[in-house]
Protein backbone atom coordinates (compact mmCIF):
# COMPACT_ATOMS: atom_id res chain seq x y z
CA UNK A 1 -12.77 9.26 -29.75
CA UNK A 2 -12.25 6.92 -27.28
CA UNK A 3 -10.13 3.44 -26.69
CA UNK A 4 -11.21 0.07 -25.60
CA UNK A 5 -8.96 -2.95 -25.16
CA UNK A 6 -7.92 -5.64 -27.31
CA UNK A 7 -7.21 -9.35 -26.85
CA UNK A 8 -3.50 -9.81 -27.58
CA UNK A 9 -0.24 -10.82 -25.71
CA UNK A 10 0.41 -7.50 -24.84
CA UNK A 11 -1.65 -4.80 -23.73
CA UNK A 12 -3.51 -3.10 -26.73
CA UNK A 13 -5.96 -0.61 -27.70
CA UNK A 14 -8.38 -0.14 -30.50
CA UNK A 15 -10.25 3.59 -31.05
CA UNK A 16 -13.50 4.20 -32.60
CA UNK A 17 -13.20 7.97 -33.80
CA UNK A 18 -17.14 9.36 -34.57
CA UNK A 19 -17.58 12.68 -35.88
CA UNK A 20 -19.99 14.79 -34.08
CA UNK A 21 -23.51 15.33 -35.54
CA UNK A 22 -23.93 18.17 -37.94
CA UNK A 23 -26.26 20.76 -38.31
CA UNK A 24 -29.70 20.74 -40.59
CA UNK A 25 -29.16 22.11 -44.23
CA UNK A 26 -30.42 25.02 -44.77
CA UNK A 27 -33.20 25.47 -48.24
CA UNK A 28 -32.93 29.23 -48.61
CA UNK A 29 -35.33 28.98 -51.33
CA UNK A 30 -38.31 27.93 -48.79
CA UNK A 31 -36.72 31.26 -46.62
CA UNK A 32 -37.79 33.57 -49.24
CA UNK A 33 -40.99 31.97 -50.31
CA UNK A 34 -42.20 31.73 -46.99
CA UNK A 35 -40.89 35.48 -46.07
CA UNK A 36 -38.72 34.58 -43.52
CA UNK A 37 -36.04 36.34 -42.83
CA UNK A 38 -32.55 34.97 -42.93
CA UNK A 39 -31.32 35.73 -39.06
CA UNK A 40 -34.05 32.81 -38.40
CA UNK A 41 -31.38 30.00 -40.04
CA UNK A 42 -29.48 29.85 -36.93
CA UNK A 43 -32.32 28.30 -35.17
CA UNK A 44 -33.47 25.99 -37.71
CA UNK A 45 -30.18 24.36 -38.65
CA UNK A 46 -30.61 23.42 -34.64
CA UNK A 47 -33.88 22.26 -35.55
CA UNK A 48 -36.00 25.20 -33.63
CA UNK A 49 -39.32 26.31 -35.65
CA UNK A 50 -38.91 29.70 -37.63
CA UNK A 51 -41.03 32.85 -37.33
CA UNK A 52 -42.11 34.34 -40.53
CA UNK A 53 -41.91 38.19 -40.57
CA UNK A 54 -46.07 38.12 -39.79
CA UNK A 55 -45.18 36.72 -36.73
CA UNK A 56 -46.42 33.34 -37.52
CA UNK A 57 -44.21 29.95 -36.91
CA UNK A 58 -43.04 27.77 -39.58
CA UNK A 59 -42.00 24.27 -38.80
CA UNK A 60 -38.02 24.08 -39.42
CA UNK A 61 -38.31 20.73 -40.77
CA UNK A 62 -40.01 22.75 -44.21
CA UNK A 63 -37.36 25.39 -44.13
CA UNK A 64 -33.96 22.49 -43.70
CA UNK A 65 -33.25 19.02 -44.29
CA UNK A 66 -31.76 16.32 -42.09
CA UNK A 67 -27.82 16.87 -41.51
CA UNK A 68 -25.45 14.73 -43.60
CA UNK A 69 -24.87 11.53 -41.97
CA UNK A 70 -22.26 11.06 -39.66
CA UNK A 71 -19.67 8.52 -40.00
CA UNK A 72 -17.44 6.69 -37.26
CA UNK A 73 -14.10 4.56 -37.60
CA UNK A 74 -13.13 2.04 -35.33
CA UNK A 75 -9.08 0.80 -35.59
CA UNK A 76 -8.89 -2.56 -34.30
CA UNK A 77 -5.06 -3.48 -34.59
CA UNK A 78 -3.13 -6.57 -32.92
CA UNK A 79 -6.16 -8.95 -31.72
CA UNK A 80 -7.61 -12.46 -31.95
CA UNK A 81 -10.78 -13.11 -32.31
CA UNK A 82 -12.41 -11.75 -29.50
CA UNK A 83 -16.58 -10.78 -30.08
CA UNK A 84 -16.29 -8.96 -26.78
CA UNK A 85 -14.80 -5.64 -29.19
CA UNK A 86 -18.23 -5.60 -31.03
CA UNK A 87 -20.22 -3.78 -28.50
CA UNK A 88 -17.73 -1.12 -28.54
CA UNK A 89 -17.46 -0.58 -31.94
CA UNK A 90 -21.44 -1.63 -32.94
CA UNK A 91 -22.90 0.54 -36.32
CA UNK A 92 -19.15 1.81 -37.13
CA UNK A 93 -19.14 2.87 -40.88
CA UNK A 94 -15.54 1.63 -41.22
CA UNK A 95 -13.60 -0.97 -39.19
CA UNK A 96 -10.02 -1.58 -39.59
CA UNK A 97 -9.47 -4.83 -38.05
CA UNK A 98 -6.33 -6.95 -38.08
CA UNK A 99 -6.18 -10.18 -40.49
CA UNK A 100 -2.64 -11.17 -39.80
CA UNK A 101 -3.70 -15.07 -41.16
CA UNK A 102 -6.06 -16.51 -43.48
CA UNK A 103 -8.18 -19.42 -42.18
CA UNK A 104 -6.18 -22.22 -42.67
CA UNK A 105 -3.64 -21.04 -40.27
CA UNK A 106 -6.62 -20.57 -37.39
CA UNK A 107 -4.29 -22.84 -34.76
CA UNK A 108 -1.43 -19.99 -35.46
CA UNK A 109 -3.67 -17.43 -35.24
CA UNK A 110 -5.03 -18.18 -31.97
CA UNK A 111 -1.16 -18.80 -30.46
CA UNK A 112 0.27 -15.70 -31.79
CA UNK A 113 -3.43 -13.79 -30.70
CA UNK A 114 -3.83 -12.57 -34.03
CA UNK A 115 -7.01 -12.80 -36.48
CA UNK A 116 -7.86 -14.18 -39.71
CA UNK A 117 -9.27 -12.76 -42.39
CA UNK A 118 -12.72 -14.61 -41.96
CA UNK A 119 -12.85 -13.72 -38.42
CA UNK A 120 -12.30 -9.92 -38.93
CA UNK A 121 -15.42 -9.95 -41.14
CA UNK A 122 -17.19 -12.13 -38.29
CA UNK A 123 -17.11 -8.96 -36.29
CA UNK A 124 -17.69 -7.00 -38.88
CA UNK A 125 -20.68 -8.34 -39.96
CA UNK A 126 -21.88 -9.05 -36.00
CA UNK A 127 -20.95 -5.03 -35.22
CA UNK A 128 -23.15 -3.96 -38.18
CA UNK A 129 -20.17 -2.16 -40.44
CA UNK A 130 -20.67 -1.23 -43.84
CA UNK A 131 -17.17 -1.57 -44.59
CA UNK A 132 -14.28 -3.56 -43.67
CA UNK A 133 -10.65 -2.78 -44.20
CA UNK A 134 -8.30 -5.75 -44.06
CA UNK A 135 -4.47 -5.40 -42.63
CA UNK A 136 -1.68 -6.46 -40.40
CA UNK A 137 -1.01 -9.49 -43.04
CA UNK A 138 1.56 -11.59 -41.97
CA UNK A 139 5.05 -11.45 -44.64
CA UNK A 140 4.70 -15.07 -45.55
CA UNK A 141 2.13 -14.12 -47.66
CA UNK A 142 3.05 -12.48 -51.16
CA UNK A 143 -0.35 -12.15 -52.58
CA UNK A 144 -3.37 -10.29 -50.74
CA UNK A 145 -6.49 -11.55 -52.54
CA UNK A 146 -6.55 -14.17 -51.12
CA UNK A 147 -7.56 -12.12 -47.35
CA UNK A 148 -10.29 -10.36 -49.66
CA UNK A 149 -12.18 -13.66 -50.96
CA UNK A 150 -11.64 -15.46 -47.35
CA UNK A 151 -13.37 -12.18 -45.77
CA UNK A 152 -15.99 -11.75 -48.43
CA UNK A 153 -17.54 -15.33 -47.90
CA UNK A 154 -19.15 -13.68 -44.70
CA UNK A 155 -18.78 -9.87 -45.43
CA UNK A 156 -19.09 -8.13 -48.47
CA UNK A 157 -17.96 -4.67 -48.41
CA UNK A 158 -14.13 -5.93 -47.44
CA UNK A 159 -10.83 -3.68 -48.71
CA UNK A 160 -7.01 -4.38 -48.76
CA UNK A 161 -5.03 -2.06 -46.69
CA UNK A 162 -2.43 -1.18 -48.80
CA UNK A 163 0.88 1.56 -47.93
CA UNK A 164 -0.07 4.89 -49.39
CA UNK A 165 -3.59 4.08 -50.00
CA UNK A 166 -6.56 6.05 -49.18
CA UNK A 167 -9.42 4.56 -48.74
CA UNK A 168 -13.13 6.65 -48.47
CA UNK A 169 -15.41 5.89 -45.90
């Protein structure tokens, strides 16, 4: 995890949280065919070539497969529009990002240093995300959809944060 700052009035932070990389999967299947013997998986789930119990070497990529994919969050809270955040949070799976306004308040949005809706996809779409989680929404608004079809006119993987929610990455 680490933090990286945001364009507000105030001084604020947004975090991009990646997991660390995981180790290869293991076929056991290919173990036994191959006669090799089980204290060998420790090396090739760290991608190290096995040796068979004839002594010969067996390429780990035949005895594992790649490790699951790792995924990465980045919170961007209180912001404008500010493309200066995209290098720090570039290939993210998920990016929260602050759409306090939808597009027809852009003048109030850029007083108040907030985002809208399009905007937040604008750096989602320019940081590479596959998905896009919409908040912050300002209270004159009583219905959200309208922050989900605004966003999805430039990115299309775009959810409502909601209270008690949970949303997979």
């Amino acid at each position: 995890m680490y933090s990286f700052p945001l364009n507000h009035r105030i001084p604020c932070c947004g975090f991009l949280f990646e997991e660390k990389e995981g180790l290869r999967k293991i076929k056991k299947y290919e173990f036994e065919r191959r006669n090799i013997s089980l204290a060998e998986i420790h090396k090739v789930k760290q991608g190290i070539n096995a040796i068979d119990n004839e002594g010969n070497e067996v390429d780990y990529k035949l005895l594992s497969s790649d490790a699951a994919e790792t995924k990465s969050y980045a919170y961007c809270s209180d912001t404008k529009y500010d493309e200066r955040i995209v290098h720090h949070i570039k290939g993210a799976t998920t990016i929260y990002h602050e759409s306090t306004f939808l597009k027809d308040m852009i003048d109030r949005a850029k007083a108040t240093f907030h985002s809208t809706a399009e905007e937040a996809a604008k750096i989602a779409l320019a940081a590479e995300a596959k998905q896009l989680i919409l908040g912050h929404f300002s209270a004159r608004y009583g219905e959200l959809e309208p922050f989900l079809l605004e966003a999805g006119t430039v990115f299309n993987n775009c959810v409502l944060a909601k209270d008690g929610e949970i949303i997979t990455i």
